[in-house]
N, C-alpha and C. Protein backbone atom coordinates (compact mmCIF):
# COMPACT_ATOMS: atom_id res chain seq x y z
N UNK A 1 32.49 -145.98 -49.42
CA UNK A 1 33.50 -144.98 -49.19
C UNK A 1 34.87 -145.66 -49.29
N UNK A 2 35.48 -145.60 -50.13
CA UNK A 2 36.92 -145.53 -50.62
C UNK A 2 38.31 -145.20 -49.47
N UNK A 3 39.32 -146.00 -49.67
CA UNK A 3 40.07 -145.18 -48.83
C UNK A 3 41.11 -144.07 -48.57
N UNK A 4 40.87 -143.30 -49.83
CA UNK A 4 41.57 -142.23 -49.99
C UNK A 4 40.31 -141.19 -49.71
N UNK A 5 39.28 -141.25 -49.07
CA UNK A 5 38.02 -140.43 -49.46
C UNK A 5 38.28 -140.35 -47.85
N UNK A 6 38.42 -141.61 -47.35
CA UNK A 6 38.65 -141.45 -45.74
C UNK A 6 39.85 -140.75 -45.48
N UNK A 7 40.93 -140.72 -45.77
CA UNK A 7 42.53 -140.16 -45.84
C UNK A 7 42.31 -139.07 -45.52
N UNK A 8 41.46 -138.17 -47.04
CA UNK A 8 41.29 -136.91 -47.04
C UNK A 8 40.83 -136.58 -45.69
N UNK A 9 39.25 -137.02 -45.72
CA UNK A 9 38.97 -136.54 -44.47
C UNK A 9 39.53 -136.39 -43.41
N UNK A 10 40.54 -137.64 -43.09
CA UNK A 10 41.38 -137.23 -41.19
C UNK A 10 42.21 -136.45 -41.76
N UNK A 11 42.83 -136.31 -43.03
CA UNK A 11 43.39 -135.17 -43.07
C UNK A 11 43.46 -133.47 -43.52
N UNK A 12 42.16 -133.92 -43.58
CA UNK A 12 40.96 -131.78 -43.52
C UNK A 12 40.51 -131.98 -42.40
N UNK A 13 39.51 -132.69 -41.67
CA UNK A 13 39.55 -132.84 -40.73
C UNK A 13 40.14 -133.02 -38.77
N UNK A 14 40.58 -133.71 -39.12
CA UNK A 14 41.06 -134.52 -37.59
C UNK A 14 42.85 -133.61 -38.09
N UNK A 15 43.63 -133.56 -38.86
CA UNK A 15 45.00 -133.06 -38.60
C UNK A 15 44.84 -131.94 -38.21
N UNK A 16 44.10 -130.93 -38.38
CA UNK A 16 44.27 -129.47 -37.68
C UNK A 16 44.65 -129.35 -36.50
N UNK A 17 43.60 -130.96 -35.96
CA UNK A 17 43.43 -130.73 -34.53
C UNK A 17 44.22 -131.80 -33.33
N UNK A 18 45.43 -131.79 -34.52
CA UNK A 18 46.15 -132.45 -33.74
C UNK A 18 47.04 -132.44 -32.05
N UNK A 19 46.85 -131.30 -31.99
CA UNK A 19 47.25 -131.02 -30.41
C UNK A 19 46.47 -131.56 -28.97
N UNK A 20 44.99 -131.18 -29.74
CA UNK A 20 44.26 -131.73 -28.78
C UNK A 20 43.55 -133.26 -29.01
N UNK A 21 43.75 -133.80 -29.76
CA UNK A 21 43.71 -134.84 -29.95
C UNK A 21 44.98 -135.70 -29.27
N UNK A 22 45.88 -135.17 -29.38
CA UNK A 22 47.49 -135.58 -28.71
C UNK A 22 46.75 -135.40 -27.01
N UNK A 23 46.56 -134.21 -26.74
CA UNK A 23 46.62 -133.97 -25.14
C UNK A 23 45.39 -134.86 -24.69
N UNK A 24 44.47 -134.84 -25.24
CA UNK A 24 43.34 -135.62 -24.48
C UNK A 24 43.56 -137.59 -24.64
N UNK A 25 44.66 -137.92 -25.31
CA UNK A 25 44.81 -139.34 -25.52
C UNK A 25 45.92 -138.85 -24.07
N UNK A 26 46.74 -138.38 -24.11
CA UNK A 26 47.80 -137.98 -23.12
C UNK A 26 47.16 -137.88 -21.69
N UNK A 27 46.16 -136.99 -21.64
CA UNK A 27 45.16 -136.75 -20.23
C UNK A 27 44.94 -138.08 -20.11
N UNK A 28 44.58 -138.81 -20.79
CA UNK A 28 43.47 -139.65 -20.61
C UNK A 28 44.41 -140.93 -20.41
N UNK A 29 45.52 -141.23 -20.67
CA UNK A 29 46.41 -141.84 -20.24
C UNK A 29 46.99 -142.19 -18.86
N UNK A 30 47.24 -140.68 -18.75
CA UNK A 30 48.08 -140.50 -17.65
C UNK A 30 46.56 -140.48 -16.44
N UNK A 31 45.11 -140.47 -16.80
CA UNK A 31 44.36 -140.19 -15.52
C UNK A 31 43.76 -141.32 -15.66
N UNK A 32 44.29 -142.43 -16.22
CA UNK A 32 43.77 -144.05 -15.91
C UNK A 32 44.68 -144.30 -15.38
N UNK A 33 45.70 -144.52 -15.38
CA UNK A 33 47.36 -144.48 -15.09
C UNK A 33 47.10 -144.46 -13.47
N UNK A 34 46.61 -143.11 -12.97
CA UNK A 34 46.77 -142.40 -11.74
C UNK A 34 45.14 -142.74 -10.83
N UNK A 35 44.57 -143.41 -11.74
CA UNK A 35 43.85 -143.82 -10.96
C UNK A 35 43.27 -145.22 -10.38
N UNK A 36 44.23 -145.99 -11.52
CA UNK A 36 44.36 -147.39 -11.01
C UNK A 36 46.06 -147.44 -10.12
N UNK A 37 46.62 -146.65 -10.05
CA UNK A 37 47.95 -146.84 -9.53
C UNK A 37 48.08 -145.72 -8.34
N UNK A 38 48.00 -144.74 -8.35
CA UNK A 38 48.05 -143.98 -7.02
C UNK A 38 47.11 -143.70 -6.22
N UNK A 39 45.99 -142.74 -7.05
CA UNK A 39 44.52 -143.04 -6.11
C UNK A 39 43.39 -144.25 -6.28
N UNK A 40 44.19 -144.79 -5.39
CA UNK A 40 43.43 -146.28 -5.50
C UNK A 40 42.27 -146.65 -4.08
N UNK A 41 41.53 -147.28 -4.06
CA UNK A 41 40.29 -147.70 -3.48
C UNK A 41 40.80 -147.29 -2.06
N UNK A 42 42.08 -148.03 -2.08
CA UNK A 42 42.30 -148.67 -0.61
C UNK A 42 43.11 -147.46 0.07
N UNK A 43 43.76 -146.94 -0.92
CA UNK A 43 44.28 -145.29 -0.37
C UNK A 43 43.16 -144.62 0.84
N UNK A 44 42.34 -144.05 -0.45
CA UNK A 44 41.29 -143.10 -0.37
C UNK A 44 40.11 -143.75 0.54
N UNK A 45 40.50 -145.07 1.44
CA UNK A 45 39.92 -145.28 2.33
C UNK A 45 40.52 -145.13 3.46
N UNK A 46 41.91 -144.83 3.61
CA UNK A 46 42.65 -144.13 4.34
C UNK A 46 42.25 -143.00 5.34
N UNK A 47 42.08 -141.82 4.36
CA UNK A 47 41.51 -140.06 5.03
C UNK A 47 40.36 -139.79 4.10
N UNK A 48 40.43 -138.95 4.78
CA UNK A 48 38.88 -138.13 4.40
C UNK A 48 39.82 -136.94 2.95
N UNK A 49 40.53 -137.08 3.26
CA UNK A 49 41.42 -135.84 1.91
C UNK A 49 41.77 -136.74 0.74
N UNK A 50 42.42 -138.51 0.88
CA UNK A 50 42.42 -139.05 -0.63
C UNK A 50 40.63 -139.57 -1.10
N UNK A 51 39.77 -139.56 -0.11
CA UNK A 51 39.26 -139.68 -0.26
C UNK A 51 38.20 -138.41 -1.23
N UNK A 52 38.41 -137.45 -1.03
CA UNK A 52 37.93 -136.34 -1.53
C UNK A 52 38.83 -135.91 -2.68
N UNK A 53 40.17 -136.69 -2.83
CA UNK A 53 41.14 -136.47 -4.38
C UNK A 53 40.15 -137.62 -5.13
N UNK A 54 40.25 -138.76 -4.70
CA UNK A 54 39.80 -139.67 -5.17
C UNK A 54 38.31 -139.51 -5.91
N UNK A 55 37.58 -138.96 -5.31
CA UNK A 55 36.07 -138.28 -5.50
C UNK A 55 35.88 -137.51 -6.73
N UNK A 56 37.23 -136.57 -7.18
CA UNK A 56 36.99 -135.40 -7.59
C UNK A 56 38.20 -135.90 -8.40
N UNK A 57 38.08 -137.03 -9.03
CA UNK A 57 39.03 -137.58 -10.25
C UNK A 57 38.66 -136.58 -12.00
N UNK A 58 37.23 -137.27 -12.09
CA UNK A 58 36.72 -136.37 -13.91
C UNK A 58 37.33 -135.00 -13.91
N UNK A 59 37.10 -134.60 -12.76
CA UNK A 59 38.01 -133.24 -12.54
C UNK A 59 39.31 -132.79 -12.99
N UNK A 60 39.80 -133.76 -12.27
CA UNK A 60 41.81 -133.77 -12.58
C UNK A 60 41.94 -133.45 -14.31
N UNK A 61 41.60 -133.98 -15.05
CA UNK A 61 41.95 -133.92 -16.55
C UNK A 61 41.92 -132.77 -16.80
N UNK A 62 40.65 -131.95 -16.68
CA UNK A 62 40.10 -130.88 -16.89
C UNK A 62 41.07 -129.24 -16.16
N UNK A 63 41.34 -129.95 -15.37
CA UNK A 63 42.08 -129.04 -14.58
C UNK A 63 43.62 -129.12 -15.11
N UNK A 64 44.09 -129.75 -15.00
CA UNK A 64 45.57 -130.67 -15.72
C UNK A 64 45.92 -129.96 -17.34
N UNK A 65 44.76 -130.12 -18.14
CA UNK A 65 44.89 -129.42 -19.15
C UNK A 65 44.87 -128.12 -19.24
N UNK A 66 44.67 -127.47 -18.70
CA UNK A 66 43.85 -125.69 -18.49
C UNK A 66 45.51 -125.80 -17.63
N UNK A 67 45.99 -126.13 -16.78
CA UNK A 67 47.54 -126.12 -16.01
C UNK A 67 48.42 -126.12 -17.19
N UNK A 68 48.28 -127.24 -18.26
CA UNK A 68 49.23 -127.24 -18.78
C UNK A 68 49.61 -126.00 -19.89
N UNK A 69 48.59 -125.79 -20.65
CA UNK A 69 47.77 -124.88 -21.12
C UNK A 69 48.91 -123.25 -20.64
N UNK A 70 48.33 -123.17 -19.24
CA UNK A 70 48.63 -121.81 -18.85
C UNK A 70 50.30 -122.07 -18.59
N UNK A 71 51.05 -122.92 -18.14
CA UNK A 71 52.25 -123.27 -17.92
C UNK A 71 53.25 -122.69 -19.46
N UNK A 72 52.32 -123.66 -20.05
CA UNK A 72 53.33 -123.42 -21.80
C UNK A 72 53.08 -122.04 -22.08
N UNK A 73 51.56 -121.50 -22.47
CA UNK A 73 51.98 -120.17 -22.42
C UNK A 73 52.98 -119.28 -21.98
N UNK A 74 52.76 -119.40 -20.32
CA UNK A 74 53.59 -118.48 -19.38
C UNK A 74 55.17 -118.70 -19.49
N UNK A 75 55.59 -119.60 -20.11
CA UNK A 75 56.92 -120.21 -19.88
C UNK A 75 57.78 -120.22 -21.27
N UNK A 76 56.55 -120.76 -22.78
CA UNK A 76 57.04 -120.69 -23.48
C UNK A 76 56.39 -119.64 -24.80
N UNK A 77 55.89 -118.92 -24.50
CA UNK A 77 54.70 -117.78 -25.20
C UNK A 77 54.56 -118.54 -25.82
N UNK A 78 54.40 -119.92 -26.60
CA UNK A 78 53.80 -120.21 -27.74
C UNK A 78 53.03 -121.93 -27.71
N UNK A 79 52.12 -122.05 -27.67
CA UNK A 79 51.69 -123.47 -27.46
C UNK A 79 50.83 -123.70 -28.53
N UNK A 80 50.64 -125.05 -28.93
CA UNK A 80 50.84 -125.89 -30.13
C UNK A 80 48.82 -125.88 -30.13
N UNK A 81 48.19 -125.39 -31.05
CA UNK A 81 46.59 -124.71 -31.20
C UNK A 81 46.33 -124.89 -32.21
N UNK A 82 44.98 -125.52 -32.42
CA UNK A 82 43.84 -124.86 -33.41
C UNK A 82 43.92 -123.51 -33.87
N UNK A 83 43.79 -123.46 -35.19
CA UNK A 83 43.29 -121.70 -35.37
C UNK A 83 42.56 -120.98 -34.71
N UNK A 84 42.40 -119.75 -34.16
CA UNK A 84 41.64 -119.70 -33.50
C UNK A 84 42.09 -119.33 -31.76
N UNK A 85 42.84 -120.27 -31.51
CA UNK A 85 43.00 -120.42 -29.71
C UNK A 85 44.42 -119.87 -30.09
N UNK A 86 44.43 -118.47 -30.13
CA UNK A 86 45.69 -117.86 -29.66
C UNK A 86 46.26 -117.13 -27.94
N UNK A 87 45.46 -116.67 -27.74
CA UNK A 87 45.26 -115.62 -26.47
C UNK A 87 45.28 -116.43 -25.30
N UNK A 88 46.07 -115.94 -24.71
CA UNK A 88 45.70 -117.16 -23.13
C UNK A 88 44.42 -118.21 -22.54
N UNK A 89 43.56 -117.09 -22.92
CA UNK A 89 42.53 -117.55 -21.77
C UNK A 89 41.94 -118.75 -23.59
N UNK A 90 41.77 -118.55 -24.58
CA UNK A 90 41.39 -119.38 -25.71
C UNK A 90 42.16 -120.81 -25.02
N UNK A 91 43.42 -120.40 -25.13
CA UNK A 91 44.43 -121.97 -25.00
C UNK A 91 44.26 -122.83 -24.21
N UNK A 92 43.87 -121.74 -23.01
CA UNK A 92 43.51 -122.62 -21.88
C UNK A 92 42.35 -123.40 -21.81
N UNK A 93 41.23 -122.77 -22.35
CA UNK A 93 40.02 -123.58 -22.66
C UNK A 93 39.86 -124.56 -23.89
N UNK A 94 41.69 -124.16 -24.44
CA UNK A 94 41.50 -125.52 -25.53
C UNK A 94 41.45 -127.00 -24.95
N UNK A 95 42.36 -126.60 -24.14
CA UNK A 95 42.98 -127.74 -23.47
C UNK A 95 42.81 -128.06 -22.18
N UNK A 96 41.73 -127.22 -21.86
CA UNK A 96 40.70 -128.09 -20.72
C UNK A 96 39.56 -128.59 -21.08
N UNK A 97 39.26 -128.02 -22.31
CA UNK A 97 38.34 -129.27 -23.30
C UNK A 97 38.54 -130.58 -23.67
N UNK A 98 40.03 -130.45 -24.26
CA UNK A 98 40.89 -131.85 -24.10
C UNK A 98 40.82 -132.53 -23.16
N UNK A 99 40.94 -131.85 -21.94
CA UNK A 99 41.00 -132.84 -20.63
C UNK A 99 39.14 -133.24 -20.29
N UNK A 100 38.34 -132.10 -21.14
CA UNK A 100 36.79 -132.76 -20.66
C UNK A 100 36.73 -133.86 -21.38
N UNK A 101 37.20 -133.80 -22.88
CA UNK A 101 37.01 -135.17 -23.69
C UNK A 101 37.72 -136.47 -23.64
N UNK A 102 39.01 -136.32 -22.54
CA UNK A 102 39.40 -137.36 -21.93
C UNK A 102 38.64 -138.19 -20.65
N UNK A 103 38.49 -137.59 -20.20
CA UNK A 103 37.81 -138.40 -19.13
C UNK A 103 36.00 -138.60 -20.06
N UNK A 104 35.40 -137.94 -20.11
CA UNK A 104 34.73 -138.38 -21.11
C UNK A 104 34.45 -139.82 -22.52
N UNK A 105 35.98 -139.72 -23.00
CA UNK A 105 36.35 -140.76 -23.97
C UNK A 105 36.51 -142.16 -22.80
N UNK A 106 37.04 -141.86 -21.83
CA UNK A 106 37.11 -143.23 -20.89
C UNK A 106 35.63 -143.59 -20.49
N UNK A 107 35.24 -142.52 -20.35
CA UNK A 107 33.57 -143.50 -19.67
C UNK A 107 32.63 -144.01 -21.27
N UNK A 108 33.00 -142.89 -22.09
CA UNK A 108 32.33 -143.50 -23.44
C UNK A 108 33.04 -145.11 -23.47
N UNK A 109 34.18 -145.20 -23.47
CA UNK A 109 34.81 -146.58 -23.72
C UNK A 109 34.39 -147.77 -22.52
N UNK A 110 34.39 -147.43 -21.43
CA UNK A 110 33.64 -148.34 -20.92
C UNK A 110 32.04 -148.52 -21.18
N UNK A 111 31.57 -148.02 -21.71
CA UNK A 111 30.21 -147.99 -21.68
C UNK A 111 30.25 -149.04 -22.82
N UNK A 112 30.99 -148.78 -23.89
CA UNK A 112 31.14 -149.49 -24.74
C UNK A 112 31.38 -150.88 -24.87
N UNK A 113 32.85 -150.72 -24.05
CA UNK A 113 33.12 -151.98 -23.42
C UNK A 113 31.38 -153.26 -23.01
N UNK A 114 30.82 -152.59 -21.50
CA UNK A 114 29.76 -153.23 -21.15
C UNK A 114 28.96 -153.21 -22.19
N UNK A 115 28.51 -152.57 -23.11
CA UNK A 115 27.60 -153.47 -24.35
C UNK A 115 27.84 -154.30 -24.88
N UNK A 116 29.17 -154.36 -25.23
CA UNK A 116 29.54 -156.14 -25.94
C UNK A 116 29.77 -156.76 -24.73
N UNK A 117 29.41 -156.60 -23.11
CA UNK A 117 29.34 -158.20 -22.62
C UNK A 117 30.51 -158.07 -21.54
N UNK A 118 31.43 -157.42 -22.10
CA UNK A 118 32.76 -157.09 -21.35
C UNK A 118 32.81 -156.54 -19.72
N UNK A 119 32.77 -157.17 -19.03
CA UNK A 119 32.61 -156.73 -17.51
C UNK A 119 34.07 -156.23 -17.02
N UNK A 120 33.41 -155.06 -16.59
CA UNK A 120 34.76 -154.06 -16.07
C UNK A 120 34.56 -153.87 -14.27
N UNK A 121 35.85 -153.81 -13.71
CA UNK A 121 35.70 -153.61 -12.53
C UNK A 121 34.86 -152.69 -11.95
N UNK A 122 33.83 -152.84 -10.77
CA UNK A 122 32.97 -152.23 -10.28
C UNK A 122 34.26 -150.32 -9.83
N UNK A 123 33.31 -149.48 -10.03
CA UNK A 123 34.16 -148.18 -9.62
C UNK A 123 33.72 -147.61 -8.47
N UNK A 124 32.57 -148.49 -7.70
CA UNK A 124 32.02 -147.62 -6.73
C UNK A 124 33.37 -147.37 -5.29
N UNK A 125 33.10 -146.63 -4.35
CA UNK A 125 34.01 -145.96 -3.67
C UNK A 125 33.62 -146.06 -2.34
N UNK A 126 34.20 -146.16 -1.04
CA UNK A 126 33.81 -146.55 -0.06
C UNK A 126 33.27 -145.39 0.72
N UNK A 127 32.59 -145.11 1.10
CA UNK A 127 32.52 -144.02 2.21
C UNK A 127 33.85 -143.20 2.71
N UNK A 128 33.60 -141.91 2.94
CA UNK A 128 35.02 -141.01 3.88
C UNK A 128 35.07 -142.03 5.01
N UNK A 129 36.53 -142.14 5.57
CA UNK A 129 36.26 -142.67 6.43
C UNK A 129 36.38 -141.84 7.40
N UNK A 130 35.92 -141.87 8.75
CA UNK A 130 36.06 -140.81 9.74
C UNK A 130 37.72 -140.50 10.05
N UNK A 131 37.76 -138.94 10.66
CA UNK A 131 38.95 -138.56 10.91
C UNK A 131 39.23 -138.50 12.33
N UNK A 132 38.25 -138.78 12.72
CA UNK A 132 38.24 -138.68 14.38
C UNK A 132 37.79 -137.58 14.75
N UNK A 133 36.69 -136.88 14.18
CA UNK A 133 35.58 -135.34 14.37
C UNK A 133 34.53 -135.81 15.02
N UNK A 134 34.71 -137.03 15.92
CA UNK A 134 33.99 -136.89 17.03
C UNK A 134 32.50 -138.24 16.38
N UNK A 135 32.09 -137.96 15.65
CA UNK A 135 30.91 -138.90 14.96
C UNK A 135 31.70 -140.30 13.99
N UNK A 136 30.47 -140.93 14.86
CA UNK A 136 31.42 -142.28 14.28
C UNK A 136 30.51 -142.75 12.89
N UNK A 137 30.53 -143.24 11.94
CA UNK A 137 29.74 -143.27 10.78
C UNK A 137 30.23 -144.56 10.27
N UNK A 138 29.13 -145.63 10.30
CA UNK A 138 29.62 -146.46 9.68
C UNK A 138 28.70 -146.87 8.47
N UNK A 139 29.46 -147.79 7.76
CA UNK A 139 28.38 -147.69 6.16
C UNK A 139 27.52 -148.60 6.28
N UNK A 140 26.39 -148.57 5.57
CA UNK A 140 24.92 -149.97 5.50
C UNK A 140 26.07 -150.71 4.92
N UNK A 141 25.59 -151.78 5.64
CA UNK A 141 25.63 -153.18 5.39
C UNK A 141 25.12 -153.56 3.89
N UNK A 142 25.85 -154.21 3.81
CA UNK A 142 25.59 -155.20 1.86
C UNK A 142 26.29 -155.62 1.55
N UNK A 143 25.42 -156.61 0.48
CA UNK A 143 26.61 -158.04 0.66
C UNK A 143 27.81 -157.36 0.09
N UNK A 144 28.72 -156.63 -0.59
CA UNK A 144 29.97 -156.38 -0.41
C UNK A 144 30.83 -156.19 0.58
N UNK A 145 30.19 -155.75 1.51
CA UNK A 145 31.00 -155.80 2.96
C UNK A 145 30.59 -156.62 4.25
N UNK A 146 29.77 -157.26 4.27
CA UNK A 146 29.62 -158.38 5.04
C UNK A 146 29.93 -159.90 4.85
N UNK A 147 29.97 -160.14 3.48
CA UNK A 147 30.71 -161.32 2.88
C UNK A 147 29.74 -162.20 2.61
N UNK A 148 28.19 -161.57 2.66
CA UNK A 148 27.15 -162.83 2.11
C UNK A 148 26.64 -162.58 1.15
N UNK A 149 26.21 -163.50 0.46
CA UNK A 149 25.85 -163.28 -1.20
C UNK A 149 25.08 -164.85 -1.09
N UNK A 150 23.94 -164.61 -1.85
CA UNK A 150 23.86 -165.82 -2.17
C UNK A 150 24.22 -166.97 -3.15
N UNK A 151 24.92 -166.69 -3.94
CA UNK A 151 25.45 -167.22 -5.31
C UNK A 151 26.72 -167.90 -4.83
N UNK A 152 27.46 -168.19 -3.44
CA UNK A 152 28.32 -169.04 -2.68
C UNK A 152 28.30 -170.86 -3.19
């Protein structure tokens, strides 16, 4: 395959769909962005509420886009679409698709990442921590939080 054979294609292809290709590199930006920098581990071990933002991250994109979506509509009647996604409720599900294939494209890319070898920071999440509702809850023990490992 030639590279004007490829050209064509991103451009019958992939240019139509340039909006959402724009918004989901954009989602997907801004919700790595926000999740190594604002909702971070040590936050969302804080309360039981960053802890439950923190939880309900794959979400944010999805939601974010379908916001932005209904915003431009409502504000500017006309937002930037596929053929096809004219009507509100279309636009909005353009571009909360965008935001599914962003967070999506990040876990595809780490996955990726770990097949060639590439070790990425662990994502697991600590327990809610109590709010003071009376039950005290503390997490099992393992070597991440007790500090023994045998490989010292």
């Amino acid at each position: 395959m030639d590279i004007s054979t490829i050209l064509n294609l991103g451009r019958e292809y992939l240019l139509p769909h340039w909006p959402f290709l724009l918004a989901a590199l954009l989602l997907g930006t801004v919700g790595k962005f926000a999740k190594d920098r604002i909702w971070t581990k040590e936050r969302s071990a804080r309360s039981r509420i960053m802890w439950w933002i923190r939880a309900a991250l794959p979400l944010h994109a999805i939601i974010a886009g379908a916001l932005l979506a209904l915003a431009g509509k409502l504000i500017f009647k006309e937002v930037p679409a596929s053929l096809g996604a004219e009507s509100i409720p279309a636009v909005v599900l353009y571009y909360a698709g965008a935001g599914l294939i962003s967070a999506w494209a990040v876990a595809g890319w780490k996955h990726f990442m770990k097949s060639r070898g590439i070790e990425l920071p662990d994502v697991s999440m600590p327990p809610p921590p109590n709010d003071g509702d009376g039950e005290e809850e503390t997490p099992p023990e393992t070597e991440r939080n007790t500090g023994t490992s045998d490989d010292k």
